[in-house]
C-alpha atoms as a PDB file:
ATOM      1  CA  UNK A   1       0.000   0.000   0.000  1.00  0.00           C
ATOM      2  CA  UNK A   2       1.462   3.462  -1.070  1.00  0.00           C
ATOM      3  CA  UNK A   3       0.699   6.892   0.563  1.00  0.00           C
ATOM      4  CA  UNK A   4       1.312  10.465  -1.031  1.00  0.00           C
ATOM      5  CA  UNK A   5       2.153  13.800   0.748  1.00  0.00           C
ATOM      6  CA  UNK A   6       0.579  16.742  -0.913  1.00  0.00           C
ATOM      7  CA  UNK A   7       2.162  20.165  -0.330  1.00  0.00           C
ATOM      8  CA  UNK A   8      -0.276  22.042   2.180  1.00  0.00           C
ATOM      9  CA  UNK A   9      -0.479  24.898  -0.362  1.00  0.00           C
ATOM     10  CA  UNK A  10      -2.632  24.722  -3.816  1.00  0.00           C
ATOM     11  CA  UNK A  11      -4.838  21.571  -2.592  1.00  0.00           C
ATOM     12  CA  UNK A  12      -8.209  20.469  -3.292  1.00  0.00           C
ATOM     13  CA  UNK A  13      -9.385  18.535  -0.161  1.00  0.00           C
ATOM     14  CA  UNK A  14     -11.823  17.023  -2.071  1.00  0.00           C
ATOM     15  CA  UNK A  15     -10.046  16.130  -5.113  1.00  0.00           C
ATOM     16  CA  UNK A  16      -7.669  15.197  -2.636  1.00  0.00           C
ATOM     17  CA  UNK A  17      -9.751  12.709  -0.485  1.00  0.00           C
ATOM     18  CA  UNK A  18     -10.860  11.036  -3.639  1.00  0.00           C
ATOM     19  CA  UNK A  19      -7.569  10.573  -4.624  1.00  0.00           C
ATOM     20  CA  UNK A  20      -7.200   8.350  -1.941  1.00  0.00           C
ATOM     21  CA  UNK A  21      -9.864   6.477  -1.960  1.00  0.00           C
ATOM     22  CA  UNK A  22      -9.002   5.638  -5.495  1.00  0.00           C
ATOM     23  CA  UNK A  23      -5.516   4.746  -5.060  1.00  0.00           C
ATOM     24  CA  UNK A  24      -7.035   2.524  -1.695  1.00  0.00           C
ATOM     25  CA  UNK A  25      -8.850   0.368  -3.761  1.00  0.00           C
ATOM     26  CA  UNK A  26      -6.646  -0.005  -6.190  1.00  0.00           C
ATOM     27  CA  UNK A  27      -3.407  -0.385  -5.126  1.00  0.00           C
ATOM     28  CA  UNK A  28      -3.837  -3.994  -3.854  1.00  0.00           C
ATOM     29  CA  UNK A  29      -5.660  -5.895  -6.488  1.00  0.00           C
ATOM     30  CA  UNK A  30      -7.589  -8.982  -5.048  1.00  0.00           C
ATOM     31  CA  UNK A  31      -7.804 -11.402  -6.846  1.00  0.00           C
ATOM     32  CA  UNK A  32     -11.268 -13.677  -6.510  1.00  0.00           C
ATOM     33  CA  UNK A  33     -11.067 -16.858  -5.890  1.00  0.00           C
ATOM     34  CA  UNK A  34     -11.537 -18.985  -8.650  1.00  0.00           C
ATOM     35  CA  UNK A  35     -11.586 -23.317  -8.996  1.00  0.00           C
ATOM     36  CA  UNK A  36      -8.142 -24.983  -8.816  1.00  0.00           C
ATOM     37  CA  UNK A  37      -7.203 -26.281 -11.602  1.00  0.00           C
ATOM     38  CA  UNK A  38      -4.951 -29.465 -11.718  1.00  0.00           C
ATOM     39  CA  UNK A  39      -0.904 -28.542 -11.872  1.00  0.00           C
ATOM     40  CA  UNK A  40      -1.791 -25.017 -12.259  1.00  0.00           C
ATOM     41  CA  UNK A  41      -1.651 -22.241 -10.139  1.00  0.00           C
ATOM     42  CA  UNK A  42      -3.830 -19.164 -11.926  1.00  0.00           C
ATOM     43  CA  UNK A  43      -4.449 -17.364 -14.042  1.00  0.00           C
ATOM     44  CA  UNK A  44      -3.548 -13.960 -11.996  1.00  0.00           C
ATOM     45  CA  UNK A  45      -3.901 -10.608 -13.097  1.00  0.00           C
ATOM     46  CA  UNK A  46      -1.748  -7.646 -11.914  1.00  0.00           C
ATOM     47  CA  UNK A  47      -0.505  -4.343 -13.293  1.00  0.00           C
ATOM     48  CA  UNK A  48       3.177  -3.497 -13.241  1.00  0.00           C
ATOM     49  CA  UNK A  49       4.979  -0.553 -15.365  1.00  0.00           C
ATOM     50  CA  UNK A  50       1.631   0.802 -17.018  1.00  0.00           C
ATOM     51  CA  UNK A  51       0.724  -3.019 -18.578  1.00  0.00           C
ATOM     52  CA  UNK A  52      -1.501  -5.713 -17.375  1.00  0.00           C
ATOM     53  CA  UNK A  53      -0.196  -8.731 -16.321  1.00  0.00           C
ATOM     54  CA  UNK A  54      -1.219 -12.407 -16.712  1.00  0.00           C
ATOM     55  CA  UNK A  55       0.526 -15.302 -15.050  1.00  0.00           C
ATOM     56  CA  UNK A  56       0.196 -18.828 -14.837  1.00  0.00           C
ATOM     57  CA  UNK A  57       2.246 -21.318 -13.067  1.00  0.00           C
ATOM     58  CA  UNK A  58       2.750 -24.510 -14.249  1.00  0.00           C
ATOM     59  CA  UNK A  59       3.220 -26.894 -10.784  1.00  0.00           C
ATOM     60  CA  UNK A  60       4.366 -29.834 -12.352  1.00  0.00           C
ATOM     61  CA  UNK A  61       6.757 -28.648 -15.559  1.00  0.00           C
ATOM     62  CA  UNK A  62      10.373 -28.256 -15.322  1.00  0.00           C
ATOM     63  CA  UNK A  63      12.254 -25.415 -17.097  1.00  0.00           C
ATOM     64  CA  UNK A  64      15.569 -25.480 -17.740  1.00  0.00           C
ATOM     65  CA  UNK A  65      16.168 -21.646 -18.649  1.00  0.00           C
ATOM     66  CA  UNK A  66      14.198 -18.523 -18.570  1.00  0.00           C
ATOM     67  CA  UNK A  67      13.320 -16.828 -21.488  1.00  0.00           C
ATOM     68  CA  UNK A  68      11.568 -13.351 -22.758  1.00  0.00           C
ATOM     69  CA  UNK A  69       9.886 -13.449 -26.046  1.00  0.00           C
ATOM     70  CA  UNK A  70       7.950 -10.788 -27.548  1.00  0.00           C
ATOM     71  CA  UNK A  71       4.974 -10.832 -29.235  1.00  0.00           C
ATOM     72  CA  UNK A  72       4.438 -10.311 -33.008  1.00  0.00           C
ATOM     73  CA  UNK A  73       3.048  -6.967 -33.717  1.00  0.00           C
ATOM     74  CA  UNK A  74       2.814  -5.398 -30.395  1.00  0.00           C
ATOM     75  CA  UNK A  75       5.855  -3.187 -29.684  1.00  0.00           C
ATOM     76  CA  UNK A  76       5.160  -2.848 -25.800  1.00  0.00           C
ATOM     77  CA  UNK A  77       3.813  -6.583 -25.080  1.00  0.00           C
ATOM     78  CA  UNK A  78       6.012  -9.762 -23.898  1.00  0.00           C
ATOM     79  CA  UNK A  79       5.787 -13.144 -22.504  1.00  0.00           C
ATOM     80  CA  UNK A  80       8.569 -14.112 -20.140  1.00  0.00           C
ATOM     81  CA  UNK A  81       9.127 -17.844 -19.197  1.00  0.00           C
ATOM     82  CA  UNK A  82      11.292 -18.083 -15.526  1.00  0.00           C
ATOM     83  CA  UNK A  83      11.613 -20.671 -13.407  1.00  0.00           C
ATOM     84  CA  UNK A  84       8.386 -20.915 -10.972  1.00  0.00           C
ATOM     85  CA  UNK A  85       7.865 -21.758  -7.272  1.00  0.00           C
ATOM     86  CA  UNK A  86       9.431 -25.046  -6.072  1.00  0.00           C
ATOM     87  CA  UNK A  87      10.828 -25.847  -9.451  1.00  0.00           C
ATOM     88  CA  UNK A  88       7.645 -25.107 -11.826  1.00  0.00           C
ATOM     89  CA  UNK A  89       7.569 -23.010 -14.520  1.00  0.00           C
ATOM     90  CA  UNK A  90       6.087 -19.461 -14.456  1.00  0.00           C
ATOM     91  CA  UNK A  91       4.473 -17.833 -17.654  1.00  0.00           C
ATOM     92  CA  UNK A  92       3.916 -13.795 -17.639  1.00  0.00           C
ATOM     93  CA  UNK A  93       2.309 -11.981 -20.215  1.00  0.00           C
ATOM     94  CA  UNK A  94       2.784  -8.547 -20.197  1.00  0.00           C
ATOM     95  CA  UNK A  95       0.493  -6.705 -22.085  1.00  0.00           C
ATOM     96  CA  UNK A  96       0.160  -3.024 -22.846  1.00  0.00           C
ATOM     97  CA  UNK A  97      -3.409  -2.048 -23.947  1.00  0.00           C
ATOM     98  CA  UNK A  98      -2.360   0.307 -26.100  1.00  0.00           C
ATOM     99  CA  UNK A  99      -0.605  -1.943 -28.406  1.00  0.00           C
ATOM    100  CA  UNK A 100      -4.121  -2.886 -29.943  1.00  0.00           C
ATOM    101  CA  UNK A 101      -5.389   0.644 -30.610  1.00  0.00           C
ATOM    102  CA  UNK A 102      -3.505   0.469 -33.737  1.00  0.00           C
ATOM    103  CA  UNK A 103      -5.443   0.061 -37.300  1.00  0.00           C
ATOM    104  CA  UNK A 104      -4.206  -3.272 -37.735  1.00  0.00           C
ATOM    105  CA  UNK A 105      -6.443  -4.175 -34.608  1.00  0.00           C
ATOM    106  CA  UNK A 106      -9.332  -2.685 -35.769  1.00  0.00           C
ATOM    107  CA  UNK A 107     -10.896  -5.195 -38.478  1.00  0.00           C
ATOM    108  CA  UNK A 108      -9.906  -8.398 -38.048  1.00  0.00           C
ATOM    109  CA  UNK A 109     -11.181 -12.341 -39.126  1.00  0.00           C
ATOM    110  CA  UNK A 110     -12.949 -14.491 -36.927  1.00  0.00           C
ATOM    111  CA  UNK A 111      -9.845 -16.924 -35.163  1.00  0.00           C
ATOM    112  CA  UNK A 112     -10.779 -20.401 -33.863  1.00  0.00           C
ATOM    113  CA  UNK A 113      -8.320 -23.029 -31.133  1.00  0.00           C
ATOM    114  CA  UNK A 114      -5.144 -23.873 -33.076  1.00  0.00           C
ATOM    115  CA  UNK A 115      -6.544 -26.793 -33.644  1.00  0.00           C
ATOM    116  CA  UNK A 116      -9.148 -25.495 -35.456  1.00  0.00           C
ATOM    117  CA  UNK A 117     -12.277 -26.287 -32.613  1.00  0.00           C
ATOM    118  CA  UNK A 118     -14.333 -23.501 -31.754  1.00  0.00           C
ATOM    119  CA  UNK A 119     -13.886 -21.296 -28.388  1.00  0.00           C
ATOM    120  CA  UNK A 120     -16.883 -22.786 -26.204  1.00  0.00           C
ATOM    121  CA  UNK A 121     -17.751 -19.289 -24.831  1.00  0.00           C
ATOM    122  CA  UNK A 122     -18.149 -16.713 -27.972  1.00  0.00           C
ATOM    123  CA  UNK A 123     -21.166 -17.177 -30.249  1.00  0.00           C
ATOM    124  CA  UNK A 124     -20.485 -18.722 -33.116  1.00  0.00           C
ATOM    125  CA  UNK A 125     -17.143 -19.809 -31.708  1.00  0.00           C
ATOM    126  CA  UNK A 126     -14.991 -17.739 -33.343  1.00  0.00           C
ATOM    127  CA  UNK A 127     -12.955 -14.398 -31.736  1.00  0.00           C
ATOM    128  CA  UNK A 128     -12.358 -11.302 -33.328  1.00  0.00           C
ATOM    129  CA  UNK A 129      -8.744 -11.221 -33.557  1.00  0.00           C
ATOM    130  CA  UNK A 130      -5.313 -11.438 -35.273  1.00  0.00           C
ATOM    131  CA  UNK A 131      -3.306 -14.935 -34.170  1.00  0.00           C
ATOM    132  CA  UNK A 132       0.334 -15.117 -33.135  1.00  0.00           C
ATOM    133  CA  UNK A 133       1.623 -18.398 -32.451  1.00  0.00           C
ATOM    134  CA  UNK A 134       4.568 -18.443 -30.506  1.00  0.00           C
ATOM    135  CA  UNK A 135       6.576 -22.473 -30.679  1.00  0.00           C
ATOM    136  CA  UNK A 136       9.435 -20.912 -27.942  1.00  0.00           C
ATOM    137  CA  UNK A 137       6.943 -20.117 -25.716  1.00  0.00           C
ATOM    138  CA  UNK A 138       5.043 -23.679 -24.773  1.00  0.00           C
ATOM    139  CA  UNK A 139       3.937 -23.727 -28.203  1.00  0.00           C
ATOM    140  CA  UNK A 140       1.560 -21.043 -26.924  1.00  0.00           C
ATOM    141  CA  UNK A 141      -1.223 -18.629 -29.360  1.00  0.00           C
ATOM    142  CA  UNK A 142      -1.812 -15.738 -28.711  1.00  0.00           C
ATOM    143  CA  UNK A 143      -5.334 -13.937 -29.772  1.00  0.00           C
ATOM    144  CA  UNK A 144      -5.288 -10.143 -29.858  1.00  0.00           C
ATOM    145  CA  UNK A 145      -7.469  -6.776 -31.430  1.00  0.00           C
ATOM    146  CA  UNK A 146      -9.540  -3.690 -29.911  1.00  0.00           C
ATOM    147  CA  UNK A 147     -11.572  -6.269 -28.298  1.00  0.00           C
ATOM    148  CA  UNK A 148      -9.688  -9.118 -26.648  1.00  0.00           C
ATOM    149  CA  UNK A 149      -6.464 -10.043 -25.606  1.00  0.00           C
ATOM    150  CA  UNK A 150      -5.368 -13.130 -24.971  1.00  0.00           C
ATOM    151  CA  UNK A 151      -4.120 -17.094 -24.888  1.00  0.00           C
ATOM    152  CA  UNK A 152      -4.245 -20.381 -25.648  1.00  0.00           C
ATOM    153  CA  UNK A 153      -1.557 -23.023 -23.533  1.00  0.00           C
ATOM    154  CA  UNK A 154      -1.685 -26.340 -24.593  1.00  0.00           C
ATOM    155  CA  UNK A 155      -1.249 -28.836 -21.738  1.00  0.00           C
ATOM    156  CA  UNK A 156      -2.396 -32.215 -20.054  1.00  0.00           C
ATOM    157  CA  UNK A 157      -5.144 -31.578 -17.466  1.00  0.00           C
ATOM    158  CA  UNK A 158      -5.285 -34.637 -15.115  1.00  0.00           C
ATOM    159  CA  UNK A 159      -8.677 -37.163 -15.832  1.00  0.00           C
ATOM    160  CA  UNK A 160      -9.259 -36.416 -12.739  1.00  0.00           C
ATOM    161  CA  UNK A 161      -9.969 -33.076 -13.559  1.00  0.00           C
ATOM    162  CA  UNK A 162     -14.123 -32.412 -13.482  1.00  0.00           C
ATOM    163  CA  UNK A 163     -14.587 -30.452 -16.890  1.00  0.00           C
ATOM    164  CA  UNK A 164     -16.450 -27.365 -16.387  1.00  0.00           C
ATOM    165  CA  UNK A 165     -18.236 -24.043 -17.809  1.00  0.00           C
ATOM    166  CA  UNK A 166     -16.280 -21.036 -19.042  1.00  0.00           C
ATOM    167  CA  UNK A 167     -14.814 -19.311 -15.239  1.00  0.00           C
ATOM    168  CA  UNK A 168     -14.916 -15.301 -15.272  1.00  0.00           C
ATOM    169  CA  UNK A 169     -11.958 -13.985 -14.728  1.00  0.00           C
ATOM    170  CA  UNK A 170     -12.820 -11.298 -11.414  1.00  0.00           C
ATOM    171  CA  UNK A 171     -10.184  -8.849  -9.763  1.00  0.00           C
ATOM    172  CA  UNK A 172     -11.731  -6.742  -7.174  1.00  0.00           C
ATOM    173  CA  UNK A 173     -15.131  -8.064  -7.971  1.00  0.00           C
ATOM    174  CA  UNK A 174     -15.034  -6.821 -11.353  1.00  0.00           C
ATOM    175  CA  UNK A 175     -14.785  -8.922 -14.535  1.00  0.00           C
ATOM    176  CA  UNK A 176     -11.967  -8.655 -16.613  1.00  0.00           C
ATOM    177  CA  UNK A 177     -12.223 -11.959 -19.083  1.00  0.00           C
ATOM    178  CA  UNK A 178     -12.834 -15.385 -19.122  1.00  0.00           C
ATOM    179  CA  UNK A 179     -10.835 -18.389 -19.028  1.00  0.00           C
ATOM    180  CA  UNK A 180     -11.555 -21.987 -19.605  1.00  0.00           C
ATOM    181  CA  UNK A 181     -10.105 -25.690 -19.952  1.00  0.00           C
ATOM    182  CA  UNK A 182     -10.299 -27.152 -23.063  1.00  0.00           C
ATOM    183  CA  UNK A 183     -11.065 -30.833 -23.375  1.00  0.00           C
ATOM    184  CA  UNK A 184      -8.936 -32.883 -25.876  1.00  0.00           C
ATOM    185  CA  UNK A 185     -10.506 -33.912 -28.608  1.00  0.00           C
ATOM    186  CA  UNK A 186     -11.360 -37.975 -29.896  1.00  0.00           C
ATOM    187  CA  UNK A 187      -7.361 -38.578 -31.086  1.00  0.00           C
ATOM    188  CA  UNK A 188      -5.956 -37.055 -27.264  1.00  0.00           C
ATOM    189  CA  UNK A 189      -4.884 -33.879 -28.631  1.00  0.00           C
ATOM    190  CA  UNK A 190      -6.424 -30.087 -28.546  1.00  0.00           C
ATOM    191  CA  UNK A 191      -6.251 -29.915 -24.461  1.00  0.00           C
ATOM    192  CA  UNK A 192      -4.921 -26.876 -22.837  1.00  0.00           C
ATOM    193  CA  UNK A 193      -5.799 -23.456 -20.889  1.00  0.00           C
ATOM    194  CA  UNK A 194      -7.784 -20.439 -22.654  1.00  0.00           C
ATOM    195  CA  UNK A 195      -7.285 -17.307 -21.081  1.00  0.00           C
ATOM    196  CA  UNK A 196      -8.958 -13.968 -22.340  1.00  0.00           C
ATOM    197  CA  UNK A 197      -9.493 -10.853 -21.281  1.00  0.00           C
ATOM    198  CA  UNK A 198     -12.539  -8.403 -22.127  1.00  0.00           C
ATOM    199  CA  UNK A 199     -10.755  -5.186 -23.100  1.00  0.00           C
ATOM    200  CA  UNK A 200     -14.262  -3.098 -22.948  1.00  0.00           C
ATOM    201  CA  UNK A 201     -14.657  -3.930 -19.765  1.00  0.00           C
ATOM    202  CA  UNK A 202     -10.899  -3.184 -18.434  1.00  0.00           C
ATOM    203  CA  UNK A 203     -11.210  -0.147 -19.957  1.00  0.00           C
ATOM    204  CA  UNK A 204     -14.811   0.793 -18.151  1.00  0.00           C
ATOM    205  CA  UNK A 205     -13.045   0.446 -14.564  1.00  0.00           C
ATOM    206  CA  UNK A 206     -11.970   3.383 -14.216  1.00  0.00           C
ATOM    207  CA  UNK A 207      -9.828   2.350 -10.808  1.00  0.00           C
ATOM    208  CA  UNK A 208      -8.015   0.189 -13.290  1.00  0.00           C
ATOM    209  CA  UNK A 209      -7.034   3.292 -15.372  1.00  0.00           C
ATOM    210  CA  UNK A 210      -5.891   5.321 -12.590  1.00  0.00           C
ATOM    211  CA  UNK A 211      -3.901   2.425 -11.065  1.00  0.00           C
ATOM    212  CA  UNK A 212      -2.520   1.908 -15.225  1.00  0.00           C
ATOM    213  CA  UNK A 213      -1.065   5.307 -15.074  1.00  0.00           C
ATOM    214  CA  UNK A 214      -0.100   5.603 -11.589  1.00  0.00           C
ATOM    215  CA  UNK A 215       2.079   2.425 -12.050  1.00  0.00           C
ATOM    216  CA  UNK A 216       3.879   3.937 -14.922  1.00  0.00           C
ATOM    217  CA  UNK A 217       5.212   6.962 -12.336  1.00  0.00           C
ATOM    218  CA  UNK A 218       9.103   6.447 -11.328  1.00  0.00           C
ATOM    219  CA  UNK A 219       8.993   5.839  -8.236  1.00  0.00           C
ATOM    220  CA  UNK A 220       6.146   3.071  -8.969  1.00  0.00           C
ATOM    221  CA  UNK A 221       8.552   1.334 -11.607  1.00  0.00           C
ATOM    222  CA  UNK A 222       8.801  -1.945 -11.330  1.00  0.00           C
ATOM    223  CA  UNK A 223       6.213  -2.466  -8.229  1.00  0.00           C
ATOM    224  CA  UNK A 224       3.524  -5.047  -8.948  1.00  0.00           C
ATOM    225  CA  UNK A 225      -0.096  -3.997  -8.126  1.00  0.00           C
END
């Protein structure tokens, strides 16, 4: 939790107290609970450096290096691979919302799974979006326009694991995407982790906006939110 000092000349109280109570509910980001998932710990979302992150820990994979990859087409965004918590692997996007306001964003084809099944929570099952696969990075695809933002990780869930509906993704009891499991298909293969995030609605909260530009502030740098 941060505090400010204003100088006691030139002040709004007002503007001042809601300052605060801004920056109060926004500088710890809660994230709501959500159902546990097999081997995988997330997904999280944070805000570091003026970009949202999105991480995901793999429990049960092993990674020999870390790695930072960036992401086709978006100057700001990256995914970083490091090694996780008691030997997993840890996967952060970080993604800078202003990488899709360009025009090559705007109009874009319907994109389907990689391997070519429908998303099981857009009608028709197909999102607006441009596709960027990347093989260094798990083999991951990454979904992105005005509209979404977002990834596919292909990966064994346990057949243990109960299948269920599409899970909102909730920080501070507001919704800020969707992710789901995906089931693999009749030859074994297709399985993995959707994860997607509802740009209109990120950019609604307006708390998210403030904290966006407050975290971008030097002597914020590098501080996750």
């Amino acid at each position: 939790m941060h505090t400010t000092t204003l100088a006691p000349k030139f002040w709004c109280p007002k503007l001042y107290i809601l300052f605060i109570i801004v920056l109060a509910s926004t500088s710890c980001l809660n994230q709501n609970k959500t159902p546990k998932i097999p081997g995988i710990d997330g997904p999280k979302f944070n805000i570091k450096d003026g970009k949202i992150l999105l991480s995901v820990v793999l429990e049960n994979i092993a990674l020999p290096e870390s790695l930072v990859l960036s992401i086709p087409k978006m100057a700001n965004s990256s995914v970083a691979l490091k090694v996780g918590p008691e030997g997993g692997s840890l996967i952060q996007v970080a993604f800078d919302i202003n990488d899709v306001e360009r025009d090559i964003f705007k109009i874009v084809q319907g994109q389907t799974l990689p391997s070519g099944e429908l998303f099981p929570f857009v009608t028709g099952g197909e999102i607006p979006s441009l596709a960027f696969h990347l093989p260094k990075s798990f083999d991951m695809t990454f979904y992105a326009s005005r509209r979404v933002f977002g990834f596919f990780l292909p990966l064994k869930v346990p057949d243990s694991y109960r299948y269920g509906d599409t899970m909102r993704l909730r920080v501070n009891d507001k919704n800020v995407g969707v992710f789901t499991i995906i089931e693999e298909d009749s030859n074994g293969q297709g399985s993995g982790l959707v994860v997607m995030l509802t740009l209109e609605e990120i950019r609604a909260i307006d708390d998210f906006q403030t904290l966006l530009i407050y975290s971008k502030k030097n002597k914020n740098k590098h501080t996750t939110y």
